[in-house]
C-alpha atoms as a PDB file:
ATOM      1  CA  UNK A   1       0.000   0.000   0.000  1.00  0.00           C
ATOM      2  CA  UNK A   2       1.055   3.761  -1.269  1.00  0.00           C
ATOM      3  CA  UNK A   3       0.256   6.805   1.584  1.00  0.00           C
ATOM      4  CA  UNK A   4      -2.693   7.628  -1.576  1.00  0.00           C
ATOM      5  CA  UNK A   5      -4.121   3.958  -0.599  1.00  0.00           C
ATOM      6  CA  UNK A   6      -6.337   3.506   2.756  1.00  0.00           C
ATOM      7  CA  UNK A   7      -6.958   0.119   4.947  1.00  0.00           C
ATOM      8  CA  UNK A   8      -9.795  -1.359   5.083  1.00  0.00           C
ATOM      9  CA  UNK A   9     -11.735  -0.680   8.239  1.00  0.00           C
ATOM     10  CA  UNK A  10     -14.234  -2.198   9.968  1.00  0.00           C
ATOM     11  CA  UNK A  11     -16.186  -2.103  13.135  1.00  0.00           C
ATOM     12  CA  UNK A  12     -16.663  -5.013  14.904  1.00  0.00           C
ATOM     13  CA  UNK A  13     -19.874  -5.587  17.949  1.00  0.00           C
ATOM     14  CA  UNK A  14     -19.424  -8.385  20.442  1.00  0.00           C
ATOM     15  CA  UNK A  15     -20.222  -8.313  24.195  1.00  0.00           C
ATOM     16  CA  UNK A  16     -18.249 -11.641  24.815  1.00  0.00           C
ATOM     17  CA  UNK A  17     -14.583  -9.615  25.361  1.00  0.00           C
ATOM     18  CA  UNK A  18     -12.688 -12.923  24.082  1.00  0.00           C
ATOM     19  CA  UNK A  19     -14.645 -13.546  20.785  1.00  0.00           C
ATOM     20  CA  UNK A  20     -14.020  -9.521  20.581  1.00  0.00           C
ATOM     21  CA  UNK A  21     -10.708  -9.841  20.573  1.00  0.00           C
ATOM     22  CA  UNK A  22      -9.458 -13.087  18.906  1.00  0.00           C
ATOM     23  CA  UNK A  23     -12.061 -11.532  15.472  1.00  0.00           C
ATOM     24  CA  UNK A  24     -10.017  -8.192  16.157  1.00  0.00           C
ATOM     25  CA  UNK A  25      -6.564  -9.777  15.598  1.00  0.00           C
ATOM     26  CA  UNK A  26      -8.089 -11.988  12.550  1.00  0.00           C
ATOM     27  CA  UNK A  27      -8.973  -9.153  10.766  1.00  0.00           C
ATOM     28  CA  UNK A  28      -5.807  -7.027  12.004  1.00  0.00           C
ATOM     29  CA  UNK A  29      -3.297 -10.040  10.780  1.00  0.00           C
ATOM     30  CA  UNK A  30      -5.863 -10.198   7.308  1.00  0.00           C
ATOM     31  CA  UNK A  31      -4.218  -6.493   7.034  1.00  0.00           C
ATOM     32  CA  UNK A  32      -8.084  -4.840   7.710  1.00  0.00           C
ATOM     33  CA  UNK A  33      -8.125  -1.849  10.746  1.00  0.00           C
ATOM     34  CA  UNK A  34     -10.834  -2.945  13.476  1.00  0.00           C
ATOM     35  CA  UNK A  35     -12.698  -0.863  15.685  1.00  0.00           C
ATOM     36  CA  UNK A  36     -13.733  -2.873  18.630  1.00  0.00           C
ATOM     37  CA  UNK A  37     -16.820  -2.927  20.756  1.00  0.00           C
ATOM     38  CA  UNK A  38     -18.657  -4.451  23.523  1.00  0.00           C
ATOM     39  CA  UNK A  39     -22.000  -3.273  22.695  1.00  0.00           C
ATOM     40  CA  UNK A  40     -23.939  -2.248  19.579  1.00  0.00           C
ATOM     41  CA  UNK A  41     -25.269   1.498  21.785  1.00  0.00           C
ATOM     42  CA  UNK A  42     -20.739   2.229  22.329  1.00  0.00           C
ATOM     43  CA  UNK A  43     -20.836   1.843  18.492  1.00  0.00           C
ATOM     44  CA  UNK A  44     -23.355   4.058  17.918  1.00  0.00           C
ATOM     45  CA  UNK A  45     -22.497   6.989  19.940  1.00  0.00           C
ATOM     46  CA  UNK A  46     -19.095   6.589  17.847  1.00  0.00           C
ATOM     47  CA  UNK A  47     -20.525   6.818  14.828  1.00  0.00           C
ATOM     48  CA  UNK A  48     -22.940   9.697  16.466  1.00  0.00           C
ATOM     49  CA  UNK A  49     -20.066  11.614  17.285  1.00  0.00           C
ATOM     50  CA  UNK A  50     -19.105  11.776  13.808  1.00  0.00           C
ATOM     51  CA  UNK A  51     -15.870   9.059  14.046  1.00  0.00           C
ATOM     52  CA  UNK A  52     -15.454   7.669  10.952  1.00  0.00           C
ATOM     53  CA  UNK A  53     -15.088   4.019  11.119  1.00  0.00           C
ATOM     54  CA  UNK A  54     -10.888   5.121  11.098  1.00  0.00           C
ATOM     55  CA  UNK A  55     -10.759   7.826  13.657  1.00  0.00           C
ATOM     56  CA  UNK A  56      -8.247   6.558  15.659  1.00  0.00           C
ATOM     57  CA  UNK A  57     -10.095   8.859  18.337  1.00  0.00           C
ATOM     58  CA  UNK A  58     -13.067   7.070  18.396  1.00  0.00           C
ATOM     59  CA  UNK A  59     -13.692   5.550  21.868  1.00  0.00           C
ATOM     60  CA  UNK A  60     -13.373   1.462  22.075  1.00  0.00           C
ATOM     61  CA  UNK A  61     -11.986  -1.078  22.992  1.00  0.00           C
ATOM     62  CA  UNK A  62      -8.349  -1.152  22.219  1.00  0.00           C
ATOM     63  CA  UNK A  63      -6.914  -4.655  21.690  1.00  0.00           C
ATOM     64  CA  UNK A  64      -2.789  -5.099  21.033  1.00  0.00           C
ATOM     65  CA  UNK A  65      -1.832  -7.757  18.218  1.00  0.00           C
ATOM     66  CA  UNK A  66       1.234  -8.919  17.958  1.00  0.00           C
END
């Protein structure tokens, strides 16, 4: 990927904090950016506050892949 190109995002809903995180690191190793969260309402008022799927400012739940 060129700086022009982006990475895939997408936002991922799960209230079980272990599915959450082992779908998060799938996607992350499949080279696709994952916004995490435990409920479907935290994703919403994410996307209400105008974060873009992206927006590394967006509040969630941050998982670490190695």
């Amino acid at each position: 990927m060129n700086n022009k190109e982006t990475k895939p995002a997408a936002v991922v809903v799960n209230d079980d904090t272990t599915q959450l995180g082992i779908l998060s690191g799938l996607l992350a190793k499949a080279g696709v950016e994952a916004r995490a969260f435990e409920s479907a309402e935290a994703a919403a008022q994410a996307k209400g506050a105008g974060y873009a799927p992206n927006d590394r400012n967006a509040p969630e739940r941050k998982w670490n892949h190695a």
